[in-house]
Protein backbone atom coordinates (compact mmCIF):
# COMPACT_ATOMS: atom_id res chain seq x y z
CA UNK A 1 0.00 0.00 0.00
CA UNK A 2 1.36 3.25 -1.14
CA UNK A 3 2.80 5.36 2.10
CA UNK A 4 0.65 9.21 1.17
CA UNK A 5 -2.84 6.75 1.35
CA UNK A 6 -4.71 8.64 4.07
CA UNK A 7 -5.73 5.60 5.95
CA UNK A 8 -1.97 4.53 5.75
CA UNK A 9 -1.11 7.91 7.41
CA UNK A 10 -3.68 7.92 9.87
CA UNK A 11 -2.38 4.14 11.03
CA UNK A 12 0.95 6.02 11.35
CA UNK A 13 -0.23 8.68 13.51
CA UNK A 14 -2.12 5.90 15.97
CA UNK A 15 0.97 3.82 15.87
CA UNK A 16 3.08 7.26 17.20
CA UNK A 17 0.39 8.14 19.74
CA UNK A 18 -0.79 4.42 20.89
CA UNK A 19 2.36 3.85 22.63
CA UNK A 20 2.33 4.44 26.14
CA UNK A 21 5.21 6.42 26.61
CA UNK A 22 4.89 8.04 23.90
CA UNK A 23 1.10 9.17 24.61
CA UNK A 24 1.90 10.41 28.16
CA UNK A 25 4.38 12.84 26.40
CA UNK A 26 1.89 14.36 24.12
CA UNK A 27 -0.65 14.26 26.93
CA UNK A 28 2.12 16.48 28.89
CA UNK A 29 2.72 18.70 26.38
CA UNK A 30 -1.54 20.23 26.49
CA UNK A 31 -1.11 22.41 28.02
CA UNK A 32 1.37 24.56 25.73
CA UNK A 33 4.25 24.70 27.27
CA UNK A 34 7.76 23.36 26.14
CA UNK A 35 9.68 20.85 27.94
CA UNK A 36 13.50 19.31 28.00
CA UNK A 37 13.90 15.71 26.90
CA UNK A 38 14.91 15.02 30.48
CA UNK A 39 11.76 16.27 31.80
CA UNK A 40 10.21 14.39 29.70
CA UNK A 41 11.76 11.29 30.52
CA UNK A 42 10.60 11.18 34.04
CA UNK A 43 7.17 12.09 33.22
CA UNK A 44 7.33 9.00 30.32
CA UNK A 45 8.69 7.24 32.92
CA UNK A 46 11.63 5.70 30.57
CA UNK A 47 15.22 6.38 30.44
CA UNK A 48 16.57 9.40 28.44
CA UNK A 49 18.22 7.16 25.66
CA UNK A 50 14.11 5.86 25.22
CA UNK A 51 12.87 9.52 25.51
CA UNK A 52 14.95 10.64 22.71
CA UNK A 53 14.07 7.85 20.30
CA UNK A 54 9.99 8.12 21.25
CA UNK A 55 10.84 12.00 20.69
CA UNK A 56 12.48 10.96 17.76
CA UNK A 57 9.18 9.39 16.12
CA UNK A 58 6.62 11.77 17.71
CA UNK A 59 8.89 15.05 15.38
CA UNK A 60 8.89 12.03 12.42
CA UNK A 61 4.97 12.36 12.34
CA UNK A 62 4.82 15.87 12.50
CA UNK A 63 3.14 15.51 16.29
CA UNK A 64 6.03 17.50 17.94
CA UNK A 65 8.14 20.60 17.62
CA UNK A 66 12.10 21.13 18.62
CA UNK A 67 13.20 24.56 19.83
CA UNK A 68 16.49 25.49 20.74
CA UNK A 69 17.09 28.25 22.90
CA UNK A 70 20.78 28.81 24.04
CA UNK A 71 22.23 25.56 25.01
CA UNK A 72 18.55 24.07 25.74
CA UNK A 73 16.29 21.94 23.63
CA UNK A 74 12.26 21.96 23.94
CA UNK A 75 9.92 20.07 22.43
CA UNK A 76 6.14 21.21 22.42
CA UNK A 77 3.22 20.18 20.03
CA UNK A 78 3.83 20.67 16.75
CA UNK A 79 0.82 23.05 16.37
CA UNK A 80 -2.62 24.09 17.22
CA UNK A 81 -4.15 20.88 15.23
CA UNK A 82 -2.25 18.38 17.04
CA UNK A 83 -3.36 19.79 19.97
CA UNK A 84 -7.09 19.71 19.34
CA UNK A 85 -7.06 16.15 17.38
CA UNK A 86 -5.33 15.47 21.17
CA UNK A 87 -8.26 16.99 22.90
CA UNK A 88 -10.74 15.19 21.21
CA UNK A 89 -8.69 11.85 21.81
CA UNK A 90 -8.75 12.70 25.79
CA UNK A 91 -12.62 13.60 25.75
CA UNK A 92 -13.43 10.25 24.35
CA UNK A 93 -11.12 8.67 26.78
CA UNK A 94 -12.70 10.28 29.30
CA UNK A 95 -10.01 12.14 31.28
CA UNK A 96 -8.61 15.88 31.74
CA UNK A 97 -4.83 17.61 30.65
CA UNK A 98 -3.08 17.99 33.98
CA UNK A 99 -1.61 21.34 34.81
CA UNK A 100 1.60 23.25 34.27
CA UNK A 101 3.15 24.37 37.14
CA UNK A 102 6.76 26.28 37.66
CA UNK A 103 8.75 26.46 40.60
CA UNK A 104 10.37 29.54 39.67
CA UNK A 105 10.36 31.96 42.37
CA UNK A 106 7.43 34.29 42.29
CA UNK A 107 8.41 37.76 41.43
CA UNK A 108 10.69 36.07 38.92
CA UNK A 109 7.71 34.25 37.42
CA UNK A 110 5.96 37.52 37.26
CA UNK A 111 8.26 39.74 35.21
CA UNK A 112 11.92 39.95 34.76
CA UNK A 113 14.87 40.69 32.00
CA UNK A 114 15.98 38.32 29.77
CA UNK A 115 19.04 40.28 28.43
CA UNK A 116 17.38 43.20 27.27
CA UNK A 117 13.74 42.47 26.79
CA UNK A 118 11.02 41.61 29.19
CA UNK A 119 10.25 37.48 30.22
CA UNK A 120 7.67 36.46 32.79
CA UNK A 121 4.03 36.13 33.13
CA UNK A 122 3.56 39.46 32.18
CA UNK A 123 5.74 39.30 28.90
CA UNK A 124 3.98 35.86 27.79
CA UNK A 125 0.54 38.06 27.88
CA UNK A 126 1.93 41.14 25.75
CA UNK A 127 3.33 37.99 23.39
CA UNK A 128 -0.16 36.60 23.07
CA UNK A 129 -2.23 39.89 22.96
CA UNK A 130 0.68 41.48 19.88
CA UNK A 131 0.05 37.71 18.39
CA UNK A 132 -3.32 37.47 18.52
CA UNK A 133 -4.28 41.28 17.27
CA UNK A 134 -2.22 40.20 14.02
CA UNK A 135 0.35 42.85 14.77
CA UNK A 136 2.95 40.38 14.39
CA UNK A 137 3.16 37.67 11.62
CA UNK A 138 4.80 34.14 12.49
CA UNK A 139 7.12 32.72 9.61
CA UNK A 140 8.09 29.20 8.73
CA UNK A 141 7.11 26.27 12.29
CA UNK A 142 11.43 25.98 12.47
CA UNK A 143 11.45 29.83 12.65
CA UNK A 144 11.30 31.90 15.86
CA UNK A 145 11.64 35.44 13.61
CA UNK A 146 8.35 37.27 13.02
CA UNK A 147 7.25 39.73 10.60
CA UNK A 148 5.33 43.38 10.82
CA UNK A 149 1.95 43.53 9.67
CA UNK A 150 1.02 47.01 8.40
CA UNK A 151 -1.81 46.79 11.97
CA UNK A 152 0.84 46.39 13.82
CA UNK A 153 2.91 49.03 12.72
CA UNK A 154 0.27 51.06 13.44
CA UNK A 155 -0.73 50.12 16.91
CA UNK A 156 3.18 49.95 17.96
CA UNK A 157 3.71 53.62 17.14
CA UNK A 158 0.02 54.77 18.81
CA UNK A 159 1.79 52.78 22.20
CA UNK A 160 4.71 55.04 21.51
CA UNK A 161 7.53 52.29 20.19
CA UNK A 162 9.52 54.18 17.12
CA UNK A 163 9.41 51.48 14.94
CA UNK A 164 11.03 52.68 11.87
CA UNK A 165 14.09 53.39 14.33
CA UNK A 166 13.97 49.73 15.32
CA UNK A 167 13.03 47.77 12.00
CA UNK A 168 16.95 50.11 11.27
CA UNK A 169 18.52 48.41 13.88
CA UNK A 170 21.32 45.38 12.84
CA UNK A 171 19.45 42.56 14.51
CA UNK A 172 16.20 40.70 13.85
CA UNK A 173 13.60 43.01 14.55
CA UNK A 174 10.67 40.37 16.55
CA UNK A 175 10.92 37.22 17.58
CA UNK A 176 9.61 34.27 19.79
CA UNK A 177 12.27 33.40 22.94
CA UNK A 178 10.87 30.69 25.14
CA UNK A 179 9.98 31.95 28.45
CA UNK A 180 12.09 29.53 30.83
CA UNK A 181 9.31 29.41 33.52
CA UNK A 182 6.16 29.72 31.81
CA UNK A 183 7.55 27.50 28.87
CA UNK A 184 6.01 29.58 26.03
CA UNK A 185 7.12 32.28 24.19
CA UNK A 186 7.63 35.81 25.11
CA UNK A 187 8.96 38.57 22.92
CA UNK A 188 12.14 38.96 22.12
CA UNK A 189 14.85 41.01 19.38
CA UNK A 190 14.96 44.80 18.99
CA UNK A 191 11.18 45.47 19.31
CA UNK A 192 11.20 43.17 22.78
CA UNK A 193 14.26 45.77 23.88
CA UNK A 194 11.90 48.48 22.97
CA UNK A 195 9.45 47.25 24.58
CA UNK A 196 11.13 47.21 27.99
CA UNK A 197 12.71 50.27 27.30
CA UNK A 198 9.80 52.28 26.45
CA UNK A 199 8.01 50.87 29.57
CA UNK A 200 10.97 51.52 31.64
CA UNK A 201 11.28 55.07 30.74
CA UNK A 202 7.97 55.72 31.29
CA UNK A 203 7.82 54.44 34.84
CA UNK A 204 5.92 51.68 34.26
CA UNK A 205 8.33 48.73 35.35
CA UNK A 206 11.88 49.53 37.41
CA UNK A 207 14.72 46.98 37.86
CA UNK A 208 15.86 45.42 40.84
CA UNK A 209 18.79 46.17 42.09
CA UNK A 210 19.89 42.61 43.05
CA UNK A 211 18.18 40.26 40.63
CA UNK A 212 16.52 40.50 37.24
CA UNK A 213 12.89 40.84 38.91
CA UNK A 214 11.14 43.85 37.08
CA UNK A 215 8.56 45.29 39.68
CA UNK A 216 5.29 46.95 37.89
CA UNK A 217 4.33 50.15 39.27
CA UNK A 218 0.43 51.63 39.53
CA UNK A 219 0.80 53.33 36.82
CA UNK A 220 2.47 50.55 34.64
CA UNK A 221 -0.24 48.26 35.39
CA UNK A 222 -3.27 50.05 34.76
CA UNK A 223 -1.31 50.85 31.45
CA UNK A 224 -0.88 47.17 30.91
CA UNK A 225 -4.32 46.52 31.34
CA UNK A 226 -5.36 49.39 28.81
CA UNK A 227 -3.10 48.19 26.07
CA UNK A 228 -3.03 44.86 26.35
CA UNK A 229 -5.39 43.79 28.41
CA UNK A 230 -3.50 42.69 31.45
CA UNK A 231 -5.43 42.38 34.70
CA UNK A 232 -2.37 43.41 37.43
């Protein structure tokens, strides 16, 4: 039987999620946020040599993603698809996604710097409201780097970013950096620095002195919340 047949496809894709180890993976991965191999190991409960070869199979069938970021490798579902066709899988099986949950220290979790732009809670909101308002444009599923829509152009400038000053700068100009304790992507390259720097300037977020914790004033959170819809 010829390999593209549809029902020979789908029999691949039940082969890749019918194992056990391999299913508890993709169950672990719900709830959106990016994981090492290692931490997936222990929830697969195999051995990391296993992990990688199940992980291996999963990215074969187009189920999973690989991100790099720095010296780190994630894997999260390979899309939105995957994620519902999983969904609909778990509600005939009868059971619930469990839940993420960090152990990075609080006011860490909340906002911080990563470098020169903004991680956190708070950053992985402004990520999803920019994403979802179409101001930003996602390129190829290997490719963090994302692209101006002529909305967002507009809405950048009325917040007050100078974005033909950034788009000038000699670096990418948006894209996705995993947040390391929410697991999803916040914003980073030049308009993530001008971001921060905007808000900083303005009073709305100040640096600790002793850590990388960001602390949101009054002010910066009822601006938050006006813009992008943050509840401080």
């Amino acid at each position: 039987m010829h390999a593209d047949y549809a029902d020979t496809r789908l029999a691949q894709l039940a082969a890749a999620i019918a194992e056990p180890a391999r299913a508890r993976i993709l169950c672990c991965l719900m709830d959106g946020h990016a994981r090492t191999s290692t931490e997936l190991a222990t929830v697969a409960e195999v051995s990391p040599s296993t992990t990688s070869v199940h992980l291996s199979k999963l990215k074969q069938q187009n189920l999973v993603k690989l991100m790099t970021q720095g010296k780190h490798r994630y894997y999260q579902l390979a899309s939105a698809e995957v994620a519902a066709a999983l969904e609909a899988l778990l509600s005939l099986a009868g059971v619930t996604k469990t839940r993420f949950v960090p152990n990075t220290p609080a006011r860490l979790r909340h906002a911080r710097t990563c470098y020169d732009h903004m991680a956190g809670t708070v950053a992985v909101q402004i990520h999803d409201c920019i994403m979802e308002r179409g101001w930003l444009l996602p390129g190829a599923s290997d490719d963090p780097a994302y692209s101006l829509s002529e909305a967002g152009q507009n809405g950048l400038q009325e917040i007050g970013v100078d974005v033909g000053a950034t788009l000038k700068l000699r670096r990418r100009f948006a894209c996705s950096c995993l947040d390391w304790s929410e697991r999803r992507p916040h914003l980073g390259g030049a308009l993530g620095a001008a971001l921060l720097s905007l808000m900083l300037q303005r009073g709305w977020v100040t640096r600790d002195l002793d850590s990388r914790a960001l602390s949101i004033s009054k002010q910066g959170g009822l601006a938050l919340q006006r813009l992008f819809g943050i509840a401080m």
